[in-house]
N, C-alpha and C. Protein backbone atom coordinates (compact mmCIF):
# COMPACT_ATOMS: atom_id res chain seq x y z
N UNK A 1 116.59 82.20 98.63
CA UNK A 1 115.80 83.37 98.98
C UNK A 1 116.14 83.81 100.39
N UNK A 2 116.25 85.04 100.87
CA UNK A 2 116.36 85.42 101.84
C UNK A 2 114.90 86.40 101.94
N UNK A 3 114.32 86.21 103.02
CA UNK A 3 113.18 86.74 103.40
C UNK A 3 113.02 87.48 104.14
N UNK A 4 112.67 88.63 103.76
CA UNK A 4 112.43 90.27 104.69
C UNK A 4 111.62 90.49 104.82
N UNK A 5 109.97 89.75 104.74
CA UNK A 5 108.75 89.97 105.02
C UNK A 5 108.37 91.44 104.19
N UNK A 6 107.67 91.80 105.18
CA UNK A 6 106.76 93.44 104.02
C UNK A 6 107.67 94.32 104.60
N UNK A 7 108.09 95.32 103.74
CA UNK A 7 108.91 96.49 103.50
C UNK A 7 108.05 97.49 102.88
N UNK A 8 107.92 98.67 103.48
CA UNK A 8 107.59 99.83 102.63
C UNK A 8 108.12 100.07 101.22
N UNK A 9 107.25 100.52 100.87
CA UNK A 9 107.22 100.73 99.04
C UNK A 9 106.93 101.86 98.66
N UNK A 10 107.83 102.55 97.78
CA UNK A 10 107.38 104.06 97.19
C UNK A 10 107.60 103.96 95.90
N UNK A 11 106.46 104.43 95.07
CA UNK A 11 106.27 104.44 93.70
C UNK A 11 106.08 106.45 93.62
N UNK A 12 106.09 106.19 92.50
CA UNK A 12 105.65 107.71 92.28
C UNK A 12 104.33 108.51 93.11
N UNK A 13 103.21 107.64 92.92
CA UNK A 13 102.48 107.67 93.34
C UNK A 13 101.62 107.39 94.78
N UNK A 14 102.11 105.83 94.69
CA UNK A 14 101.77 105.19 95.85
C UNK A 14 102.78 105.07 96.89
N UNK A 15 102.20 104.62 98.40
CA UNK A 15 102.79 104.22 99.14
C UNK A 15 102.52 102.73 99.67
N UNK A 16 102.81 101.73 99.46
CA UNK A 16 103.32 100.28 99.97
C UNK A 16 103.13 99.70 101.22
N UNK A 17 102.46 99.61 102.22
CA UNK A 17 103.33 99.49 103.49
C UNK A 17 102.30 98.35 104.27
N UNK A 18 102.76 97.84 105.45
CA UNK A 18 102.43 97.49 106.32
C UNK A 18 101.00 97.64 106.80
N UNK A 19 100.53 97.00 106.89
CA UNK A 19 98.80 97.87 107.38
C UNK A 19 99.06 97.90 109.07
N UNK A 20 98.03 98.75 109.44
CA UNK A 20 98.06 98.88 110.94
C UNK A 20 96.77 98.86 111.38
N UNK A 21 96.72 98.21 112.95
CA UNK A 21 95.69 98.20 113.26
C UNK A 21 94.12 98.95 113.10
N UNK A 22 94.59 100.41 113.55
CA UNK A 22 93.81 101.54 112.77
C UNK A 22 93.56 101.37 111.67
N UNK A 23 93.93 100.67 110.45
CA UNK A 23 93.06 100.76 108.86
C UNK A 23 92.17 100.01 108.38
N UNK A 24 91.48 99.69 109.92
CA UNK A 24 90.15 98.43 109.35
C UNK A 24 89.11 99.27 108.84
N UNK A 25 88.95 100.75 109.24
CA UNK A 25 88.13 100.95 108.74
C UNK A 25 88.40 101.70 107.29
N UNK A 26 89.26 101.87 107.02
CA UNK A 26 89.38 102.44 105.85
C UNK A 26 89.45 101.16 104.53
N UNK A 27 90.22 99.81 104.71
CA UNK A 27 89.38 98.48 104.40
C UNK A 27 88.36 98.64 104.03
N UNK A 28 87.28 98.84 104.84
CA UNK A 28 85.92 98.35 104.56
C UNK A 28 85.42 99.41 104.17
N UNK A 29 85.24 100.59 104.40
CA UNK A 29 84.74 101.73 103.41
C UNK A 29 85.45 102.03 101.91
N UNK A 30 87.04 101.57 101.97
CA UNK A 30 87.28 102.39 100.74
C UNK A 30 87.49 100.69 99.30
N UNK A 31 87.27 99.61 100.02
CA UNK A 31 87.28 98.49 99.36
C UNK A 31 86.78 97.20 99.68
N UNK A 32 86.82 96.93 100.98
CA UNK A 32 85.98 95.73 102.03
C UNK A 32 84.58 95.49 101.07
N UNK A 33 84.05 96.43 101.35
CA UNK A 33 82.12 96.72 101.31
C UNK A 33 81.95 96.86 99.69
N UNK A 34 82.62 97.01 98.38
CA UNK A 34 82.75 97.57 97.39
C UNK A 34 82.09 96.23 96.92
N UNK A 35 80.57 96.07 96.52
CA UNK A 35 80.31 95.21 95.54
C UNK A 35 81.19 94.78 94.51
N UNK A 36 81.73 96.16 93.81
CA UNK A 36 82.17 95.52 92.50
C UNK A 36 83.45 94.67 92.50
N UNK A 37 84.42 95.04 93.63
CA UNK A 37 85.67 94.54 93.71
C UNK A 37 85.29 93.02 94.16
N UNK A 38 84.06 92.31 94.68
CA UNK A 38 84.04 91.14 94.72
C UNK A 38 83.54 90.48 93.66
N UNK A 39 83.14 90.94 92.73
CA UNK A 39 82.51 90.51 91.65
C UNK A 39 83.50 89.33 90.60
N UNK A 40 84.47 89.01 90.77
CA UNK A 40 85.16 88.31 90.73
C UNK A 40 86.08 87.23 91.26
N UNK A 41 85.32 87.74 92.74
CA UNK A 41 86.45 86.70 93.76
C UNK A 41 85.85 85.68 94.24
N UNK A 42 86.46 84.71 95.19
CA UNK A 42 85.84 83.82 96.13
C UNK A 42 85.92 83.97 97.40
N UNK A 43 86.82 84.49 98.07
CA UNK A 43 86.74 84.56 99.25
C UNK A 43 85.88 85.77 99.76
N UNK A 44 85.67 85.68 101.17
CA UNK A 44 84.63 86.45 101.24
C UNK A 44 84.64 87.88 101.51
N UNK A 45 84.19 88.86 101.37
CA UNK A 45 84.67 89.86 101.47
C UNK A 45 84.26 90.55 103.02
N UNK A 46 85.57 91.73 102.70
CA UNK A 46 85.65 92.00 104.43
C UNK A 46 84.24 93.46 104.26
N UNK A 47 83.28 92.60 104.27
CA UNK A 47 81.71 93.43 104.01
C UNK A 47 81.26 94.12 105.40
N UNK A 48 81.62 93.80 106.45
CA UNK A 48 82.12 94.05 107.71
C UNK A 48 82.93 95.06 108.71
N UNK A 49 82.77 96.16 109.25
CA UNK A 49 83.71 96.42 110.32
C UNK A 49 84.47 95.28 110.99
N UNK A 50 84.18 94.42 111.38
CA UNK A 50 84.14 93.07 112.20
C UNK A 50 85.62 92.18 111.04
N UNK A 51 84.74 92.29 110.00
CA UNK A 51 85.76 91.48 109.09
C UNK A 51 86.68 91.87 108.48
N UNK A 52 86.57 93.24 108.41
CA UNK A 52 88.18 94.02 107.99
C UNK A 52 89.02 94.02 109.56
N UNK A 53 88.27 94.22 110.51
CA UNK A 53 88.85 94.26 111.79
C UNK A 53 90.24 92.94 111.67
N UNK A 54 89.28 91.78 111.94
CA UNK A 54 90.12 90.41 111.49
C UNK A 54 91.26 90.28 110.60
N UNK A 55 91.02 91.14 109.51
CA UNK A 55 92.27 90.84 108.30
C UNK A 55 93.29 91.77 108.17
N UNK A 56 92.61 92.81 108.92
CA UNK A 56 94.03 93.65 109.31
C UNK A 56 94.83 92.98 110.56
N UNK A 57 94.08 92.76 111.40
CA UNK A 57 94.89 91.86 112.98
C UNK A 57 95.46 90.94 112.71
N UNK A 58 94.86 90.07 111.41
CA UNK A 58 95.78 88.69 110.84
C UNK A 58 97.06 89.51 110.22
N UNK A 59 97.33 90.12 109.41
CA UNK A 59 98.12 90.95 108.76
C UNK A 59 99.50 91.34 110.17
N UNK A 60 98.86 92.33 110.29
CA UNK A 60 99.84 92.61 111.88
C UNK A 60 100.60 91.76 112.45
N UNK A 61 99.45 90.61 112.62
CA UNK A 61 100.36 89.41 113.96
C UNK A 61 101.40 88.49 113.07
N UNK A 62 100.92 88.76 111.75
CA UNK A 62 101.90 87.79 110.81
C UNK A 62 103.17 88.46 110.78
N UNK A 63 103.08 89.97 110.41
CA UNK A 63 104.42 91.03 110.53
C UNK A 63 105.36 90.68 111.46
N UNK A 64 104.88 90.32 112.44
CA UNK A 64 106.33 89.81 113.44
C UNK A 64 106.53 88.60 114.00
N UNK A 65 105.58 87.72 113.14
CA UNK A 65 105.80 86.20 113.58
C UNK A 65 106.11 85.76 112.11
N UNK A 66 105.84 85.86 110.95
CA UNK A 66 106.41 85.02 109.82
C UNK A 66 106.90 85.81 108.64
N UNK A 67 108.41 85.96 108.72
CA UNK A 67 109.14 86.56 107.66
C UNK A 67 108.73 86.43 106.33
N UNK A 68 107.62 85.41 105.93
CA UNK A 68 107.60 84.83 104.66
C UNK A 68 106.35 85.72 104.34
N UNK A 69 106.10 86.31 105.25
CA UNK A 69 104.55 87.13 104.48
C UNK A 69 104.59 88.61 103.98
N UNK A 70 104.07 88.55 103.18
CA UNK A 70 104.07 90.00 101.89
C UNK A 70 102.35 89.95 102.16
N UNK A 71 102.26 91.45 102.62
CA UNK A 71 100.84 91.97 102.68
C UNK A 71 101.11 93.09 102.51
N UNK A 72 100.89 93.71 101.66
CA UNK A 72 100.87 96.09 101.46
C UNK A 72 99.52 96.23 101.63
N UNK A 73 99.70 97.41 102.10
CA UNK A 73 97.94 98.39 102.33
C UNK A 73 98.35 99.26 101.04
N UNK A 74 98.08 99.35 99.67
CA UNK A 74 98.31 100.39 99.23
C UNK A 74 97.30 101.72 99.31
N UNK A 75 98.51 102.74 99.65
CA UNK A 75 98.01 103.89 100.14
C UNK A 75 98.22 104.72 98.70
N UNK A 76 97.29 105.72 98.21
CA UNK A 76 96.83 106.22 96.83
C UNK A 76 96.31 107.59 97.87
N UNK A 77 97.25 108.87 97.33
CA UNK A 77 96.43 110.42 97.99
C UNK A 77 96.18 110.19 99.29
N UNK A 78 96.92 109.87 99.87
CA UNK A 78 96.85 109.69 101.61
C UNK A 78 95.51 108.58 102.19
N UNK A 79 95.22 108.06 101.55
CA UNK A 79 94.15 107.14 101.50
C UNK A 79 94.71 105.46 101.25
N UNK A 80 93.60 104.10 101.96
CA UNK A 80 93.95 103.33 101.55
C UNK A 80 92.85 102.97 100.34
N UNK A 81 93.40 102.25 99.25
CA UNK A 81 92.47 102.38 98.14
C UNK A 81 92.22 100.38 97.89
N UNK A 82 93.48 99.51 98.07
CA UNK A 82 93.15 98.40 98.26
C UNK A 82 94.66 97.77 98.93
N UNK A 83 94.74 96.66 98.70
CA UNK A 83 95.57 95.45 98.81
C UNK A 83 96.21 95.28 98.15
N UNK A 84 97.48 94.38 98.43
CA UNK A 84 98.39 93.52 97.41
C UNK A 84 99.89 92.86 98.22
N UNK A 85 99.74 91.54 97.86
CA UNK A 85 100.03 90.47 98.68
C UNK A 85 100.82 89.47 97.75
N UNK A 86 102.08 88.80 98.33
CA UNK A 86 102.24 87.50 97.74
C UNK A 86 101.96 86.73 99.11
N UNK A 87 101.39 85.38 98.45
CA UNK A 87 101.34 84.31 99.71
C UNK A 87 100.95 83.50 98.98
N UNK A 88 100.79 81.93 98.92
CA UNK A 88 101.22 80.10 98.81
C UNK A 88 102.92 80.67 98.77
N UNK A 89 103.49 80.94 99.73
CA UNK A 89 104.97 81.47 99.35
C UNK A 89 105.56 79.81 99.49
N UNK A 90 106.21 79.65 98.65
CA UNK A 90 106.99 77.69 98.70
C UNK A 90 107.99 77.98 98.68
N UNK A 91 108.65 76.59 98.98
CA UNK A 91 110.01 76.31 99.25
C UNK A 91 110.96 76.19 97.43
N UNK A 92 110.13 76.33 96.15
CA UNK A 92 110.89 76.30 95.13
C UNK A 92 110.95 77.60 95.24
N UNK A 93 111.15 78.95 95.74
CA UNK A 93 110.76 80.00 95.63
C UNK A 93 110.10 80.79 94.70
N UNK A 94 108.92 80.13 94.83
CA UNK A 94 107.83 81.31 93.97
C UNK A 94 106.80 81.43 94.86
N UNK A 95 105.56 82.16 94.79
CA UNK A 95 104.78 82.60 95.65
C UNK A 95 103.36 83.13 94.47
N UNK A 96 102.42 83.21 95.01
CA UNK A 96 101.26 83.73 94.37
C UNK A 96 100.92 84.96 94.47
N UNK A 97 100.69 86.00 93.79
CA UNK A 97 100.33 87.46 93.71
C UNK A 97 98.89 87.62 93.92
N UNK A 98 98.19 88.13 94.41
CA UNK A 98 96.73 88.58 94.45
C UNK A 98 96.85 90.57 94.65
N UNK A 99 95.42 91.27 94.61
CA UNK A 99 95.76 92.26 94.73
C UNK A 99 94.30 92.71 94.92
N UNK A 100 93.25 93.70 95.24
CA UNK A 100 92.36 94.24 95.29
C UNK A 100 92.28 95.96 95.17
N UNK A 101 91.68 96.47 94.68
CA UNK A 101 91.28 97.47 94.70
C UNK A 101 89.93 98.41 94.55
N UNK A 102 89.69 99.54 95.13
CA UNK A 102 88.58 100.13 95.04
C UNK A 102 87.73 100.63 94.00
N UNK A 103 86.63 100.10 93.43
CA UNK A 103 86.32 100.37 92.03
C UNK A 103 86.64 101.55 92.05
N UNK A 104 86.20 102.94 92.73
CA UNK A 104 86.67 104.25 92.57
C UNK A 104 87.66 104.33 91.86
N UNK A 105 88.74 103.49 92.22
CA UNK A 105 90.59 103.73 91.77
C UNK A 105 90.62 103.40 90.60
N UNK A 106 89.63 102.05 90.36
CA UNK A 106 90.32 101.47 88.61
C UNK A 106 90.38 102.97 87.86
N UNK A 107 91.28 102.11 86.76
CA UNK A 107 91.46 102.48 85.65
C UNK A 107 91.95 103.59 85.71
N UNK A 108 93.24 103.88 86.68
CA UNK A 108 93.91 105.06 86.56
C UNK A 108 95.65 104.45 86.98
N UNK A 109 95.87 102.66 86.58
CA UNK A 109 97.36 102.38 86.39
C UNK A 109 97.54 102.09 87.69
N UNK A 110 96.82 102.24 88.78
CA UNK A 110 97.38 101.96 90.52
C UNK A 110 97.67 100.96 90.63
N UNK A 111 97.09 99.48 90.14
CA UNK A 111 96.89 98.37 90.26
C UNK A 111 98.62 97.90 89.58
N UNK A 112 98.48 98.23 88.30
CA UNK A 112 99.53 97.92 87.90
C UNK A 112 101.02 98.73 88.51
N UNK A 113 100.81 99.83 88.99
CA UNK A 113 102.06 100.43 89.54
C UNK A 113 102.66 99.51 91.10
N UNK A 114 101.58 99.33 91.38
CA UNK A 114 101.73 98.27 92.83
C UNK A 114 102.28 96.93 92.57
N UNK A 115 101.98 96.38 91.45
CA UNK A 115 102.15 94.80 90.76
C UNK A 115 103.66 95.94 90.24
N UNK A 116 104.45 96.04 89.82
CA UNK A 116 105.62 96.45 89.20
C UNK A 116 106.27 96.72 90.54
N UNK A 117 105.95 97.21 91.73
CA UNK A 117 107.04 97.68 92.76
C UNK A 117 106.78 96.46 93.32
N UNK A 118 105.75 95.72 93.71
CA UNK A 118 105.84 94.61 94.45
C UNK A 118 106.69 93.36 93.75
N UNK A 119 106.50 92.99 92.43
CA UNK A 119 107.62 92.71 91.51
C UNK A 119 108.95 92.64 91.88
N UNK A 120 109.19 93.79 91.48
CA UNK A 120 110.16 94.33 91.78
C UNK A 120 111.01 93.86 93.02
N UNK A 121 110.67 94.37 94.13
CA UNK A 121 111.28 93.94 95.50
C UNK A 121 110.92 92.19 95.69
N UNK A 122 110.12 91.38 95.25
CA UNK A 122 110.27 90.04 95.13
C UNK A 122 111.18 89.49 94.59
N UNK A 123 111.37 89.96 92.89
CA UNK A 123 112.79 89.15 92.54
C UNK A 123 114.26 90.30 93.11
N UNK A 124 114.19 91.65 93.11
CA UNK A 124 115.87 91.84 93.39
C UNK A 124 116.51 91.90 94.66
N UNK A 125 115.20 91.95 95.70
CA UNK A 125 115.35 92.36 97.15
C UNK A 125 115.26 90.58 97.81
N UNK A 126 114.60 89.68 97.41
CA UNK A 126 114.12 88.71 98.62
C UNK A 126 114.68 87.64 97.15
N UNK A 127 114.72 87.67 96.31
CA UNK A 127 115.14 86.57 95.44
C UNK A 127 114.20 85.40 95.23
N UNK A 128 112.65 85.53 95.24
CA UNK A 128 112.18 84.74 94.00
C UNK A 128 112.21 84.29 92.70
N UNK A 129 111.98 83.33 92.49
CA UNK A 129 112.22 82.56 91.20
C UNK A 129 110.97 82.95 90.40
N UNK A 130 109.72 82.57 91.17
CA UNK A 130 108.92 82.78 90.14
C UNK A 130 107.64 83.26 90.70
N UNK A 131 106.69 84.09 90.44
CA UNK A 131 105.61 84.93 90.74
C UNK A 131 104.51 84.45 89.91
N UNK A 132 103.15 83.88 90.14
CA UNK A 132 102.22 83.53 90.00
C UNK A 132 100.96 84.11 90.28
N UNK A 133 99.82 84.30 89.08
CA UNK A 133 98.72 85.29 89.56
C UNK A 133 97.39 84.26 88.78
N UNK A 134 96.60 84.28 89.23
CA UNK A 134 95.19 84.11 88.54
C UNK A 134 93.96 85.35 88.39
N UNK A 135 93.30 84.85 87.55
CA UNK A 135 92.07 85.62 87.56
C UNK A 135 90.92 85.07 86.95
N UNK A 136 89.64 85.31 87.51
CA UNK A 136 88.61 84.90 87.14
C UNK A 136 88.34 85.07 85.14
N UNK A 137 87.93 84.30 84.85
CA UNK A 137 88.69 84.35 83.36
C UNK A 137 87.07 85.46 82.45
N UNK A 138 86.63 85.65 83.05
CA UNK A 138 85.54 86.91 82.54
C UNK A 138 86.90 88.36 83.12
N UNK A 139 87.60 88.29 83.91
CA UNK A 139 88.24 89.69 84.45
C UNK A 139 89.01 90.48 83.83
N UNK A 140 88.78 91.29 82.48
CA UNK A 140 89.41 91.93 81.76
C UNK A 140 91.09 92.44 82.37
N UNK A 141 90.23 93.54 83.09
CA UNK A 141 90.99 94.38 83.78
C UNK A 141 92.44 94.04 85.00
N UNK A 142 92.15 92.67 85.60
CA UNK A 142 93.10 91.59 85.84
C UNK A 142 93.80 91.27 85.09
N UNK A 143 93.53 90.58 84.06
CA UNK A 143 94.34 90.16 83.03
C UNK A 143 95.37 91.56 82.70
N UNK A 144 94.45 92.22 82.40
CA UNK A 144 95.81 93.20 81.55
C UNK A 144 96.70 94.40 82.04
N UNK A 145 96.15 93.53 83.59
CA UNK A 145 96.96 94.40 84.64
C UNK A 145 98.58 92.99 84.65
N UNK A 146 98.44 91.70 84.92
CA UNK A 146 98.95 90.96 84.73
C UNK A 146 99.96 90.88 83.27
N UNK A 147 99.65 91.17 82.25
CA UNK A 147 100.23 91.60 80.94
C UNK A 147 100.85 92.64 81.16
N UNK A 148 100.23 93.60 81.27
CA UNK A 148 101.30 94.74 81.45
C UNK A 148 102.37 94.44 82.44
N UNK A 149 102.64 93.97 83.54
CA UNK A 149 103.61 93.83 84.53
C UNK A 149 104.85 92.27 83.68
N UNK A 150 104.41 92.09 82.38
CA UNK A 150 105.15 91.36 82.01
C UNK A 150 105.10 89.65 82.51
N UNK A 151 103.70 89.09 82.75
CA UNK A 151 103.87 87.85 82.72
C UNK A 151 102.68 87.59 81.82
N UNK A 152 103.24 86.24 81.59
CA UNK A 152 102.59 85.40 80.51
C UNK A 152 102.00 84.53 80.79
N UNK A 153 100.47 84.43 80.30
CA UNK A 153 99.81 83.09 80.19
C UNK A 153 100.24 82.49 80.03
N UNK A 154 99.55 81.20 80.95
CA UNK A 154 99.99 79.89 81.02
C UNK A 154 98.96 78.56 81.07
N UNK A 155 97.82 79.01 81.54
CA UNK A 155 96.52 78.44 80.76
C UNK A 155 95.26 78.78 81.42
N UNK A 156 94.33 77.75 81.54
CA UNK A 156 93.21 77.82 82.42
C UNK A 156 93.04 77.01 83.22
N UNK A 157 92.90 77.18 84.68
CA UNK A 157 92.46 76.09 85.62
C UNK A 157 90.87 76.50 85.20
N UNK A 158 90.88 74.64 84.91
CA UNK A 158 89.05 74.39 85.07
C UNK A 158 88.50 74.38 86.03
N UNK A 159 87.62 75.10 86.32
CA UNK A 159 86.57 75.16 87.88
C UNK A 159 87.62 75.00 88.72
N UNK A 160 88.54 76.44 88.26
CA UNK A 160 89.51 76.53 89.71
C UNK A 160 88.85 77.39 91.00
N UNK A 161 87.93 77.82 90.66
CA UNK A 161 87.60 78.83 91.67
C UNK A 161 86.62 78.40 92.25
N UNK A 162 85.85 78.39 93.54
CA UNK A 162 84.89 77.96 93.92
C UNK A 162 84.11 78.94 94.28
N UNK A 163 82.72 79.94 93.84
CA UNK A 163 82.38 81.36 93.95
C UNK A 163 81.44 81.33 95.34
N UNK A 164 81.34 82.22 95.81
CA UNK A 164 80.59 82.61 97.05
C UNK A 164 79.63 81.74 96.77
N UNK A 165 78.57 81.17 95.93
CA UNK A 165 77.47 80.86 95.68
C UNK A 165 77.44 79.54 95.81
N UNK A 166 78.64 78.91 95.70
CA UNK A 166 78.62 77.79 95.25
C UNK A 166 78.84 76.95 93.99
N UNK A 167 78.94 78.25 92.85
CA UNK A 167 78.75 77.75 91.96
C UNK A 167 80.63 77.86 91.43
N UNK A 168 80.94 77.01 90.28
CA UNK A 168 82.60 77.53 90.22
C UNK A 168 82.75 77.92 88.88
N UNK A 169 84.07 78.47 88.66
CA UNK A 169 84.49 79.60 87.42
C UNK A 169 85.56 79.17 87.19
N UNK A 170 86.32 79.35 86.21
CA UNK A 170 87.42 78.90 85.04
C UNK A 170 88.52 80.05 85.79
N UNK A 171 89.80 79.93 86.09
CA UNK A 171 90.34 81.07 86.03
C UNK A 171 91.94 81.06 85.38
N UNK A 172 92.31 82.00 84.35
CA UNK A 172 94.00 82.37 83.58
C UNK A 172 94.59 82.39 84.68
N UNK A 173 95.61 81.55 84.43
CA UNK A 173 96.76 81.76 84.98
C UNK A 173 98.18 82.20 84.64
N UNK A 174 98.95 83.34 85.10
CA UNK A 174 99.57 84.41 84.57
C UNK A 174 101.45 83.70 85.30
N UNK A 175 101.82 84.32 85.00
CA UNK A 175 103.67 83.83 85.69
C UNK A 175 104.45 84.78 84.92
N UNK A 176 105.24 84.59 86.02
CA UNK A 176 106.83 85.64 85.68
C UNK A 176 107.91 85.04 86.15
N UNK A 177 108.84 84.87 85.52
CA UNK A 177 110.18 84.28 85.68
C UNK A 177 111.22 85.98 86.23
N UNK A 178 111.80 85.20 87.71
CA UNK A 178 112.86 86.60 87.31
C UNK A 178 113.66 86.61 86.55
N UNK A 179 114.17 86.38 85.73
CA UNK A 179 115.19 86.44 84.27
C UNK A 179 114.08 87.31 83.69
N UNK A 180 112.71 86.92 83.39
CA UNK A 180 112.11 87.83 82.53
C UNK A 180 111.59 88.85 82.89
N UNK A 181 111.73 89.04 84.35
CA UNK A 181 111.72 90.64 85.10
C UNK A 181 112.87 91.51 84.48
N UNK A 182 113.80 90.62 84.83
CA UNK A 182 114.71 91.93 84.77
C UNK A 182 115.44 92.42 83.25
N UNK A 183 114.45 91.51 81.94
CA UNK A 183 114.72 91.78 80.81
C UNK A 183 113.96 92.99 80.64
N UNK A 184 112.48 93.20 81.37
CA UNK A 184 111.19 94.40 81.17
C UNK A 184 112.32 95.60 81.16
């Protein structure tokens, strides 16, 4: 693998890129603060000015200190609408996919157009082997954002997730081989 960290991304639609200091607040108004987009996660959400502040500044300082990090702001109509990231990036070269978005946005293909370009530039641009995603196993809309981008179940981690509450959740786990990228 050769590693180029985050690179701008252009889809038809979207734009890919780098976040910048300035987009904490658009974070937390257009997805940070979004009940519904945590309704599935564990970590905590950037519910916060304060805490989107933080995860954009982590983002940034990583941009020019560790080649190995993939973070996009995806930008949707001149707007940021959510996230999408690889990171556990390892030395077999594969890495883990996560992604967020603004309930506003679902269900109009953004999610999945971002998972296909980010794809994309993982296996032909930086040369991963293999791409890895989970989801809370109630998460429809995860899942078949994960299906559509062409990876395949692979099972269930039991009480992989540990939820804000304390309490823990089952979550699918999804994979893509690049051989079977570049058959899609």
């Amino acid at each position: 693998m050769i590693h180029k960290g985050t690179k701008i991304l252009q889809t038809d639609r979207l734009t890919l890129r780098p976040f910048k200091k300035e987009d904490y607040k658009e974070v937390y108004e257009n997805y940070g603060f979004d009940k519904e987009v945590h309704k599935y996660i564990s970590w905590i959400p950037y519910d916060s000015l304060e805490k989107s502040r933080e995860f954009v500044n982590f983002n940034v300082l990583q941009y020019s200190e560790n080649p190995k990090h993939y973070s996009w702001a995806i930008v949707y109509e001149d707007r940021i609408v959510g996230s999408i990231a690889i990171f556990n990036v390892e030395d077999n070269d594969s890495g883990e996919l996560g992604y967020s978005l603004g309930s506003k946005w679902w269900k109009k293909g953004i999610i999945t157009e971002a998972v296909n370009a980010v794809l994309n530039y993982a296996f032909m641009d930086v040369g991963f082997h293999r791409i890895y995603a989970s989801c809370h196993e109630d998460n429809i809309g995860s899942k078949r954002v994960m299906q559509k981008a062409g990876m395949s179940y692979e099972g269930k981690l039991r009480d992989g997730q540990k939820n804000l509450d304390g309490s823990y959740s089952n979550l699918d786990l999804y994979s893509i081989l690049e051989n079977e990228f570049r058959k899609k």
